[in-house]
N, C-alpha and C. Protein backbone atom coordinates (compact mmCIF):
# COMPACT_ATOMS: atom_id res chain seq x y z
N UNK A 1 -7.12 5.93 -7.47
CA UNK A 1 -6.68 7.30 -7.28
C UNK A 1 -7.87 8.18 -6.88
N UNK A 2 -7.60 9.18 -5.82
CA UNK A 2 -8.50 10.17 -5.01
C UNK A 2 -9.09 10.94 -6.16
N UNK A 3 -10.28 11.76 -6.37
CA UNK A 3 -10.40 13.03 -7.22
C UNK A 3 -10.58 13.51 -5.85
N UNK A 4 -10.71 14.83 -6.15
CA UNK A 4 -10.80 16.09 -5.81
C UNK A 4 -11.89 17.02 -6.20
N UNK A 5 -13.07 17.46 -5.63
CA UNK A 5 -14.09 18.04 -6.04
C UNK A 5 -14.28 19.06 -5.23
N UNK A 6 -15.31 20.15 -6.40
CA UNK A 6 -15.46 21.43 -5.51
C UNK A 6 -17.31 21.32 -5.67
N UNK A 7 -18.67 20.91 -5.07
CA UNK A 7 -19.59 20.94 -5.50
C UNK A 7 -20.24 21.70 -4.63
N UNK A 8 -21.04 22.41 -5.90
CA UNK A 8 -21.78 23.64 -5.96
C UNK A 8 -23.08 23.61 -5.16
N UNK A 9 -23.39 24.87 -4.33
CA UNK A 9 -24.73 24.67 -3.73
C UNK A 9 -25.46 26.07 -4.25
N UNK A 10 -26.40 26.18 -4.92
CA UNK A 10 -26.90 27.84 -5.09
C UNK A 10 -28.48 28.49 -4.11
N UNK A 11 -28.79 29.45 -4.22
CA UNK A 11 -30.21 29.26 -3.83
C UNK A 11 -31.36 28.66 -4.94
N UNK A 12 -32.01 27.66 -4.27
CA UNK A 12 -32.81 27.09 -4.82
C UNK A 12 -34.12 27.99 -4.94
N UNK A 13 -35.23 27.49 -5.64
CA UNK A 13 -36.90 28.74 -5.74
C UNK A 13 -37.82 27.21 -5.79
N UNK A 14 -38.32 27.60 -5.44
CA UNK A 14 -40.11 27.13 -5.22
C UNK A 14 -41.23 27.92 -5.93
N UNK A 15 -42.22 27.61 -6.00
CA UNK A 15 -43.41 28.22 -6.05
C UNK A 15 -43.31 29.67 -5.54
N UNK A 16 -42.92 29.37 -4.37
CA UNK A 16 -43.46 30.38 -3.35
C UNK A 16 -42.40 31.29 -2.73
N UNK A 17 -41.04 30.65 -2.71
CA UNK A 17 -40.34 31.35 -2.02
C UNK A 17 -38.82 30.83 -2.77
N UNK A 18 -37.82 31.43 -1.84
CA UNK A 18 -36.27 31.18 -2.20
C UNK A 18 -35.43 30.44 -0.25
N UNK A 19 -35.00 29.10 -1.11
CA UNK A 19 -34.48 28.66 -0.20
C UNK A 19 -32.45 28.93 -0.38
N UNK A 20 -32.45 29.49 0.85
CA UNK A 20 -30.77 29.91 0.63
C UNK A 20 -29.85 29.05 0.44
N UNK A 21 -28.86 28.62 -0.08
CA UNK A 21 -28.40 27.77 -0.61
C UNK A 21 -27.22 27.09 0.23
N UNK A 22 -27.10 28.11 1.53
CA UNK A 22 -26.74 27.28 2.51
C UNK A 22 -27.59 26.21 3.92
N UNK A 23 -29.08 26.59 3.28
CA UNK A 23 -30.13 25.71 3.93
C UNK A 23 -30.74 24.87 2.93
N UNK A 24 -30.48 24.83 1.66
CA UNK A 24 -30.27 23.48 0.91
C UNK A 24 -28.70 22.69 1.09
N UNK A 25 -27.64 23.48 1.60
CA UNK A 25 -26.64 22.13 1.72
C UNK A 25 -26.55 21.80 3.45
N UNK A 26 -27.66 22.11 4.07
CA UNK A 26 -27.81 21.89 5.52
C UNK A 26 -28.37 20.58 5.25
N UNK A 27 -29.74 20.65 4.22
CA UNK A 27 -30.68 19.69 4.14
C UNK A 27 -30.10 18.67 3.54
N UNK A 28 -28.82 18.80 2.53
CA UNK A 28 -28.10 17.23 2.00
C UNK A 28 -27.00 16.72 2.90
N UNK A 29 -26.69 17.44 3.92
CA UNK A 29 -25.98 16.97 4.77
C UNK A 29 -26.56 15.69 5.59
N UNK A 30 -27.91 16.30 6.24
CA UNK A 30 -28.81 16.14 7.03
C UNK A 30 -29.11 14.48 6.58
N UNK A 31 -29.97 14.65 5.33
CA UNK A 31 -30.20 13.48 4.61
C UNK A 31 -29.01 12.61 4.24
N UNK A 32 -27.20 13.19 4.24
CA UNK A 32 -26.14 12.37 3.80
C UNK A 32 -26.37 11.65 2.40
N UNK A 33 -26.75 12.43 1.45
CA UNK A 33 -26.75 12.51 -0.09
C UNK A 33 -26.80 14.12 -0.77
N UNK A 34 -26.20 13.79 -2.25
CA UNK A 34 -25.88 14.74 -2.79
C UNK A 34 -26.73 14.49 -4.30
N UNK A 35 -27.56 15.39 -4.52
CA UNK A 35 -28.33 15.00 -5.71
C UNK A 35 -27.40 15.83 -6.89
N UNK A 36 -27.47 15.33 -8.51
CA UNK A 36 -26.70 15.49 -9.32
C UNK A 36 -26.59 14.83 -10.55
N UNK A 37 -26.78 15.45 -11.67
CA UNK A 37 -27.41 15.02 -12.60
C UNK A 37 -26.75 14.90 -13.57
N UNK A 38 -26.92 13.53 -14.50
CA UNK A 38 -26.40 12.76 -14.89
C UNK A 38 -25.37 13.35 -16.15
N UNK A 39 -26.10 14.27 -16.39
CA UNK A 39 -25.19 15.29 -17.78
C UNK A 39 -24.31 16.54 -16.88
N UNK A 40 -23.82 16.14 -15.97
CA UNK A 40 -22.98 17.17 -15.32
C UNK A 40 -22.10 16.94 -15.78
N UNK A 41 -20.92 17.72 -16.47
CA UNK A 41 -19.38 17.48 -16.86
C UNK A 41 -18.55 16.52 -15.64
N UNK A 42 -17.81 15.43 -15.82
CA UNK A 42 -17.36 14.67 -14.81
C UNK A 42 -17.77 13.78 -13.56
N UNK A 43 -19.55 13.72 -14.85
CA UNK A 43 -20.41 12.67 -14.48
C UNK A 43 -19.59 11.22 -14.25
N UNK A 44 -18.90 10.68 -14.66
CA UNK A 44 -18.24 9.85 -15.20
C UNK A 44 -17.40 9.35 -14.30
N UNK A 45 -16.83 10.29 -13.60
CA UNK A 45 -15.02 10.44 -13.09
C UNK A 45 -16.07 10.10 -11.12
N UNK A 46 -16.95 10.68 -11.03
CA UNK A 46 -16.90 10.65 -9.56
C UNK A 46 -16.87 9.14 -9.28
N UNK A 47 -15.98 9.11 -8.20
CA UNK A 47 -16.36 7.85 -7.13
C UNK A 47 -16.58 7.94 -5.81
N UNK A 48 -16.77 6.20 -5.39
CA UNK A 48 -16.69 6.43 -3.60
C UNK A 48 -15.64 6.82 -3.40
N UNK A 49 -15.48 7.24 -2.28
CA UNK A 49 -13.83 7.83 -1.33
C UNK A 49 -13.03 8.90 -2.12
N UNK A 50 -14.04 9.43 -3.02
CA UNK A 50 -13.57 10.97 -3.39
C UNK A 50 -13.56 12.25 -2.74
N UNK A 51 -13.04 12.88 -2.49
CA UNK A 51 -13.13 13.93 -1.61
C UNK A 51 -13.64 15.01 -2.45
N UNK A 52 -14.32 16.07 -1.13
CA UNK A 52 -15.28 17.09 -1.67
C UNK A 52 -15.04 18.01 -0.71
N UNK A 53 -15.32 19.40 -1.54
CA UNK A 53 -15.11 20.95 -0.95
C UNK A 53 -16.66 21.50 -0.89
N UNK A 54 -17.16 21.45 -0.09
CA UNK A 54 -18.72 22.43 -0.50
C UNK A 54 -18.39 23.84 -0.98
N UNK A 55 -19.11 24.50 -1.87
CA UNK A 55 -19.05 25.90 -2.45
C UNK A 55 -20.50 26.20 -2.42
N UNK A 56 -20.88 27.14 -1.00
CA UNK A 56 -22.06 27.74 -1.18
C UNK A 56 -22.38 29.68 -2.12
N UNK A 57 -23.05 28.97 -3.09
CA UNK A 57 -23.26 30.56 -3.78
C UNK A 57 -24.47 30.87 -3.43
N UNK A 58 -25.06 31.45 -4.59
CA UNK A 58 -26.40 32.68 -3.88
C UNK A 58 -26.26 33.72 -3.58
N UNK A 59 -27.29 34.72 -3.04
CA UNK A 59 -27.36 35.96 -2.33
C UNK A 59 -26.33 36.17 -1.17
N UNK A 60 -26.12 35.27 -0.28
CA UNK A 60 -25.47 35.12 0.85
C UNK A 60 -23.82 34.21 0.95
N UNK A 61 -23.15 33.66 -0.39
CA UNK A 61 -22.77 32.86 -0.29
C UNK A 61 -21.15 33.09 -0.51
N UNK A 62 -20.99 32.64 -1.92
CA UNK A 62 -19.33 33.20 -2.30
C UNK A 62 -18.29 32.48 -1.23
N UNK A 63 -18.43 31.57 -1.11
CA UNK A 63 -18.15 30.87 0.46
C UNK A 63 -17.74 29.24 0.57
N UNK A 64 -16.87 28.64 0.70
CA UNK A 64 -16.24 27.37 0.97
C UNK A 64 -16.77 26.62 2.12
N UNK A 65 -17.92 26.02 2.68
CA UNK A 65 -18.64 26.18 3.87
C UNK A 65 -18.65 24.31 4.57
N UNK A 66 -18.21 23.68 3.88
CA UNK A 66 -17.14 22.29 4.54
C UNK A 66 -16.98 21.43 3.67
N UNK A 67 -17.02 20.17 4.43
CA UNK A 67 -16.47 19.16 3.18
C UNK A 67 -16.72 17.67 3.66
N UNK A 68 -16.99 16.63 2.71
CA UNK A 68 -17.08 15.29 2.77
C UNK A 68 -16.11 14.53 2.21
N UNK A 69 -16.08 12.85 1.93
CA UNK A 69 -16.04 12.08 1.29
C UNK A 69 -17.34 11.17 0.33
N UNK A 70 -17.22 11.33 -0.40
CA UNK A 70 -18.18 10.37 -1.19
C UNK A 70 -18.58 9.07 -0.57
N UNK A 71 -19.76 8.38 -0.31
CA UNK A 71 -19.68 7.06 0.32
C UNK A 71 -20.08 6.27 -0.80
N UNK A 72 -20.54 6.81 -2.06
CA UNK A 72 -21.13 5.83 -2.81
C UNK A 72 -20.83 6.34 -4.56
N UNK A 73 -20.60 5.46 -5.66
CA UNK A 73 -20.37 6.05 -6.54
C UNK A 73 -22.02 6.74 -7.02
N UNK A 74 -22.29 7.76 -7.86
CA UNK A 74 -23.24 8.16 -8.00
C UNK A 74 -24.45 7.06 -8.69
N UNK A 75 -26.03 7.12 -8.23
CA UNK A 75 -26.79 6.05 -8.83
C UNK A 75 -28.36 7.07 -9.00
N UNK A 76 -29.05 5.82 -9.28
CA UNK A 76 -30.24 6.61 -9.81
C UNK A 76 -30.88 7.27 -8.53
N UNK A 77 -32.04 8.29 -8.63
CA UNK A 77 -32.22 8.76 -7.64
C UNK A 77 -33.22 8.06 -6.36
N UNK A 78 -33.88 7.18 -5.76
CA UNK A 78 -34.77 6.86 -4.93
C UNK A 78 -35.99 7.49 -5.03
N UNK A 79 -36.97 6.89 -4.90
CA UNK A 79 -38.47 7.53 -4.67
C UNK A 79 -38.03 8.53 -3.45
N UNK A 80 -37.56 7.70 -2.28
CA UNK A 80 -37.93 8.60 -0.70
C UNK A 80 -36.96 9.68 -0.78
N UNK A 81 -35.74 9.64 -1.65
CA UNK A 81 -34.58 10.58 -1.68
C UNK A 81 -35.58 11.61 -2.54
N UNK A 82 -36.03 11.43 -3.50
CA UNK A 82 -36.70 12.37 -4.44
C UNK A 82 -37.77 12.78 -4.02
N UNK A 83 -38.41 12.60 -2.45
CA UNK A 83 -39.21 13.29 -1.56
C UNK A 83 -38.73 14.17 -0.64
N UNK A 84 -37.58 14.24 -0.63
CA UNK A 84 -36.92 14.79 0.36
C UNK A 84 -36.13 15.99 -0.30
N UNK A 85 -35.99 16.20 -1.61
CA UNK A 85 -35.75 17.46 -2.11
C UNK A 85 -36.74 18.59 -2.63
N UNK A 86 -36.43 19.46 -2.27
CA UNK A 86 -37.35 20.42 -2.77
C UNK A 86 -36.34 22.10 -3.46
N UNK A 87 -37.56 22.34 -4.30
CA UNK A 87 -36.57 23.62 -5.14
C UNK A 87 -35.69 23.13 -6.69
N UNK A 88 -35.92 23.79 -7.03
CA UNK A 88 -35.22 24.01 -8.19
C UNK A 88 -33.51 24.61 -8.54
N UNK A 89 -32.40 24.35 -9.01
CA UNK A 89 -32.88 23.07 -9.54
C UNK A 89 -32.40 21.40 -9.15
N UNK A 90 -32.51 21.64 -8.06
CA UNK A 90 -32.51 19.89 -7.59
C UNK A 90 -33.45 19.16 -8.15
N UNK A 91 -34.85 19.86 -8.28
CA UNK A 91 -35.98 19.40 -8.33
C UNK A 91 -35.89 18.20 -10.14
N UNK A 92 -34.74 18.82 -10.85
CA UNK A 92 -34.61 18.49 -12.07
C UNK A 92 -33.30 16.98 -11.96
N UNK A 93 -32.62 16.50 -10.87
CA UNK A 93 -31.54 16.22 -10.89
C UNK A 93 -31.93 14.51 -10.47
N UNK A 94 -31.26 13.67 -11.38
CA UNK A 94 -32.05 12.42 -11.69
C UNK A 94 -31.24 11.26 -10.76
N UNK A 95 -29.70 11.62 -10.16
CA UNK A 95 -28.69 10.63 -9.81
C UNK A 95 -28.40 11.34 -7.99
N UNK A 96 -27.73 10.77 -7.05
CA UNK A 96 -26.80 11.49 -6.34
C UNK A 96 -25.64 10.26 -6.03
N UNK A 97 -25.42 10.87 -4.47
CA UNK A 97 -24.05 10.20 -4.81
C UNK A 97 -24.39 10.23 -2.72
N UNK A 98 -23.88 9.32 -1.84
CA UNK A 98 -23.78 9.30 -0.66
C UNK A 98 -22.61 10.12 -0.12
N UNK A 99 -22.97 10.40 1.02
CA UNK A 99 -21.81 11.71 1.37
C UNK A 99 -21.21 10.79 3.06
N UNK A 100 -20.14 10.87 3.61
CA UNK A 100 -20.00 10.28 4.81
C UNK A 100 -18.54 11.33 5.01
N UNK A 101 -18.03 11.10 6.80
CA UNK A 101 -17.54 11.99 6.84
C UNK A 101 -17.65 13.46 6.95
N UNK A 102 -18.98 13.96 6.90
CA UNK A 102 -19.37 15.13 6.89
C UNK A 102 -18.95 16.21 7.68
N UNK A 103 -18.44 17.39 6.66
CA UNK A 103 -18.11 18.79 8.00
C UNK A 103 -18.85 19.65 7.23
N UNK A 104 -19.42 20.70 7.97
CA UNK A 104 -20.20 21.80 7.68
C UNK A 104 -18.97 22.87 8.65
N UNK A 105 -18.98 23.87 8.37
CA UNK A 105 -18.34 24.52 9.43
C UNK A 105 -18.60 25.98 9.59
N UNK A 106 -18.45 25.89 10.59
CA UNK A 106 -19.33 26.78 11.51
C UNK A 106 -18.61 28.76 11.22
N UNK A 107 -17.58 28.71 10.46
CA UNK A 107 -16.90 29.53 9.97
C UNK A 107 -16.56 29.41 8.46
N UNK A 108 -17.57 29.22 7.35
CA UNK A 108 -17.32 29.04 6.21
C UNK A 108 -16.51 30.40 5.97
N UNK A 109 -15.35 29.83 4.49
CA UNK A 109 -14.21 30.65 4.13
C UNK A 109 -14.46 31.18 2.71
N UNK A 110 -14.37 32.35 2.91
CA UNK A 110 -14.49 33.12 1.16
C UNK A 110 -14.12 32.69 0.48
N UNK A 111 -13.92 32.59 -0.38
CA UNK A 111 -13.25 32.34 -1.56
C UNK A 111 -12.53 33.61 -2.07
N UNK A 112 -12.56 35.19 -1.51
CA UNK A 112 -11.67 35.58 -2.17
C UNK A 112 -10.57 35.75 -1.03
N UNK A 113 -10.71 35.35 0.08
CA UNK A 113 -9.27 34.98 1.18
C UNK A 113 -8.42 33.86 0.65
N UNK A 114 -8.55 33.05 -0.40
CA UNK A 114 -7.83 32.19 -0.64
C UNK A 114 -7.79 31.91 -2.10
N UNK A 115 -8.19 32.85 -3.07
CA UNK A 115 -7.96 32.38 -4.68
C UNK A 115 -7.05 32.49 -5.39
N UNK A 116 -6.01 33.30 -4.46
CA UNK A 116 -4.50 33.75 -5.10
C UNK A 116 -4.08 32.73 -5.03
N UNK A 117 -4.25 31.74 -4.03
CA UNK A 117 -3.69 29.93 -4.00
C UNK A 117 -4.33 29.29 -4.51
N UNK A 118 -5.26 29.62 -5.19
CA UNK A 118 -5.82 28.22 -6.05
C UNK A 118 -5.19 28.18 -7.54
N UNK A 119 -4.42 27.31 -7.69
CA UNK A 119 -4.30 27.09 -9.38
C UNK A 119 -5.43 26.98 -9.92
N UNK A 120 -6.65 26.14 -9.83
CA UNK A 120 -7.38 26.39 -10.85
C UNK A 120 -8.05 27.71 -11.47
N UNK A 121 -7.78 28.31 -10.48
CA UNK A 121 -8.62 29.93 -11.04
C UNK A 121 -7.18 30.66 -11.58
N UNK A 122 -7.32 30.41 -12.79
CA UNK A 122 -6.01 30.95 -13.90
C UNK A 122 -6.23 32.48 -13.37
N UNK A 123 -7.45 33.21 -13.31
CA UNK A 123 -7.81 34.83 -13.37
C UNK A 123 -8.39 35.02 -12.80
N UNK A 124 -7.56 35.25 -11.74
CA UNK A 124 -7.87 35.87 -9.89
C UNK A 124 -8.97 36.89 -10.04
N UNK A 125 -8.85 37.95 -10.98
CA UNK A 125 -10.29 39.10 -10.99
C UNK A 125 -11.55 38.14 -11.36
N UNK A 126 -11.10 37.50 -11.73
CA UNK A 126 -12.43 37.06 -12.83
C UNK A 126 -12.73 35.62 -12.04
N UNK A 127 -12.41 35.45 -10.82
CA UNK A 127 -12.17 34.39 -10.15
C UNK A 127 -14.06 33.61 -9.82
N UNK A 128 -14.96 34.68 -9.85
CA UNK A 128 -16.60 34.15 -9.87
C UNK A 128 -17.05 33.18 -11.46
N UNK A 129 -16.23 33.52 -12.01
CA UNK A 129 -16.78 32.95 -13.80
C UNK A 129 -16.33 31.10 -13.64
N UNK A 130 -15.42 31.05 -12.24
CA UNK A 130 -14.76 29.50 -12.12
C UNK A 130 -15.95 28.68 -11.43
N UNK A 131 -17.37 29.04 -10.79
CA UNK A 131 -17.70 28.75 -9.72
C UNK A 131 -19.05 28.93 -10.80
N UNK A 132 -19.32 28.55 -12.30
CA UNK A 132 -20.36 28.81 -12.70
C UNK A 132 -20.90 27.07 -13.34
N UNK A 133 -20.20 26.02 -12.63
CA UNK A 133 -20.70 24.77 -12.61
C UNK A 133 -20.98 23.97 -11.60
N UNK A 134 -21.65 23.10 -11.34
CA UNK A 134 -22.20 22.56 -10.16
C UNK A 134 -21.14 21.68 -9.80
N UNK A 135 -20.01 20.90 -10.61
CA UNK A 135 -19.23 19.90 -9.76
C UNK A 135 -17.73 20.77 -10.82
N UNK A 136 -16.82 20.45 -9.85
CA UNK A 136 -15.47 21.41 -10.17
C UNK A 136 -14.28 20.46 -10.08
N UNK A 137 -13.44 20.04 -10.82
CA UNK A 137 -12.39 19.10 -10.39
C UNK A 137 -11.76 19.77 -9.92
N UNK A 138 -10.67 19.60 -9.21
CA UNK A 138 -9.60 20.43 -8.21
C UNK A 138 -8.58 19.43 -7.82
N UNK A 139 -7.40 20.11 -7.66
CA UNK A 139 -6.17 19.16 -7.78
C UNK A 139 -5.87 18.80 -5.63
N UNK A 140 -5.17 17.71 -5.65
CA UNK A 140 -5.28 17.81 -3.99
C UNK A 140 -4.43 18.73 -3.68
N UNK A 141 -3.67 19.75 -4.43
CA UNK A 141 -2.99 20.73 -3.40
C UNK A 141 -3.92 21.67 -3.32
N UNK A 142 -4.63 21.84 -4.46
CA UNK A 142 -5.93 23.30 -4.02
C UNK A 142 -6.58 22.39 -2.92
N UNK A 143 -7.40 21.22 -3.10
CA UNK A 143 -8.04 21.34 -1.58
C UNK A 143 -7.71 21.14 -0.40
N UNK A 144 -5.88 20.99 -0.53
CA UNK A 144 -5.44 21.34 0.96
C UNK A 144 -5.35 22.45 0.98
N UNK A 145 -4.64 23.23 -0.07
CA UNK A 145 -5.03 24.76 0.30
C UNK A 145 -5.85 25.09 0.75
N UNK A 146 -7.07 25.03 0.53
CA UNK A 146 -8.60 25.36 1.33
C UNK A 146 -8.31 25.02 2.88
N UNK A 147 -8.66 23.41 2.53
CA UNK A 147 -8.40 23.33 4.28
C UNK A 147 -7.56 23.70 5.20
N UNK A 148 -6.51 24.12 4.35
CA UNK A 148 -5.13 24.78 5.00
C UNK A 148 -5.45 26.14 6.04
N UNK A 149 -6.77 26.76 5.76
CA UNK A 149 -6.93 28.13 5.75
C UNK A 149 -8.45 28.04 7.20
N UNK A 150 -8.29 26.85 7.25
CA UNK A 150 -9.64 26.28 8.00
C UNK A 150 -8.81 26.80 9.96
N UNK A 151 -9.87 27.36 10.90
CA UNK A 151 -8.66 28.05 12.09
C UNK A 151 -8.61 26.96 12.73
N UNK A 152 -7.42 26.72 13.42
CA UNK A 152 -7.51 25.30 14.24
C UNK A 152 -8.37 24.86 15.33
N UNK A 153 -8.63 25.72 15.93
CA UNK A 153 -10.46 25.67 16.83
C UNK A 153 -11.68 25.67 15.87
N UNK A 154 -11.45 25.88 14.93
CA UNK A 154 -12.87 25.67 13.81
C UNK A 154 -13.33 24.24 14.49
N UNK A 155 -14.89 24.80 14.54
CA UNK A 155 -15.87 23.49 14.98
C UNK A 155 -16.50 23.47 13.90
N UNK A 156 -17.03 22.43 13.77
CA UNK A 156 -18.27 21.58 12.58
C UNK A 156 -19.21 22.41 13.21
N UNK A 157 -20.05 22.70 12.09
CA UNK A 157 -21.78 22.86 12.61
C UNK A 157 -22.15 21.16 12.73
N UNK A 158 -21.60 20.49 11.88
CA UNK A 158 -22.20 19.46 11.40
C UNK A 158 -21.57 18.11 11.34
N UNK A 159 -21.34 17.22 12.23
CA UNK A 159 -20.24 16.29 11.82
C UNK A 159 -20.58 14.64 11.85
N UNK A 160 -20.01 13.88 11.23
CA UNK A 160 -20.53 12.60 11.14
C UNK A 160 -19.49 11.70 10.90
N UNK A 161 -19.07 10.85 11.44
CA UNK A 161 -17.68 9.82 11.18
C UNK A 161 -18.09 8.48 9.99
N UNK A 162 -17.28 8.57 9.87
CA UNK A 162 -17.22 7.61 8.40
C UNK A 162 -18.24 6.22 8.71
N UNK A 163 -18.99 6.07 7.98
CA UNK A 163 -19.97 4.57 8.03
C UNK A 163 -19.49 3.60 6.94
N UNK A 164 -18.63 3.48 6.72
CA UNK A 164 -18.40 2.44 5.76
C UNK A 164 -19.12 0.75 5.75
């Protein structure tokens, strides 16, 4: 059986600066992994061929901005994968998970154009307090709802066909 996921991207910090948290889920696209750590609620439940909603937050974000399939169940993290992240707090996150299938899209969707259709957000005002964990279960009619709302000329920024 499919899950259904909503995973979280925020702005990440450095030393030195703030990376926006839709140019940290550029960079896990890019790389086709998702870093994610092992005490996340529904650590457990992810698999391969699970489907996923990106949710970019941050300064700039509040925003549904594409979506994958899982290619791999989640594992420990790699030396070269754990060179390739930067910022906090990825910088803390010990597992990921392979991503295939990839859409980024080039018209990410609010989240408050579409929360009156989401069952999981019981309290439409209070609809930001749902979006305060990094991985989100979601039933498959909310994430067709989402994609439902996607315009039919919507292009990928970002796209990649399944490598199985």
């Amino acid at each position: 059986m499919t899950n259904y996921w909503i995973f979280l991207v925020v702005d990440h910090k450095t030393d030195d600066k703030i990376i926006k948290a839709m140019d940290v889920l550029k960079d896990r696209v890019k790389e086709k992994f998702w870093s994610l750590n092992k005490g996340t609620g529904n650590f457990n439940r992810i698999k391969k061929d699970d489907k996923v909603i990106f949710y970019v937050g941050g300064r700039d974000g509040k925003k549904f901005a594409g979506r994958c399939t899982l290619g791999s169940e989640p594992y420990p993290l790699r030396p070269e994968q754990k060179k390739l992240i930067t910022g906090y707090p990825s910088l803390l996150f010990d597992h990921v998970v392979s991503l295939k299938s990839i859409e980024l899209w080039d018209e990410p969707l609010p989240v408050e154009d579409v929360k009156e259709e989401l069952d999981f957000i019981k309290k439409k005002d209070l609809w930001r307090a749902y979006f305060r964990r990094s991985i989100i279960t979601i039933s498959k009619k909310d994430h067709d709802v989402i994609i439902s709302y996607l315009k039919p000329n919507s292009r990928s920024l970002f796209k990649r066909k399944s490598e199985d």
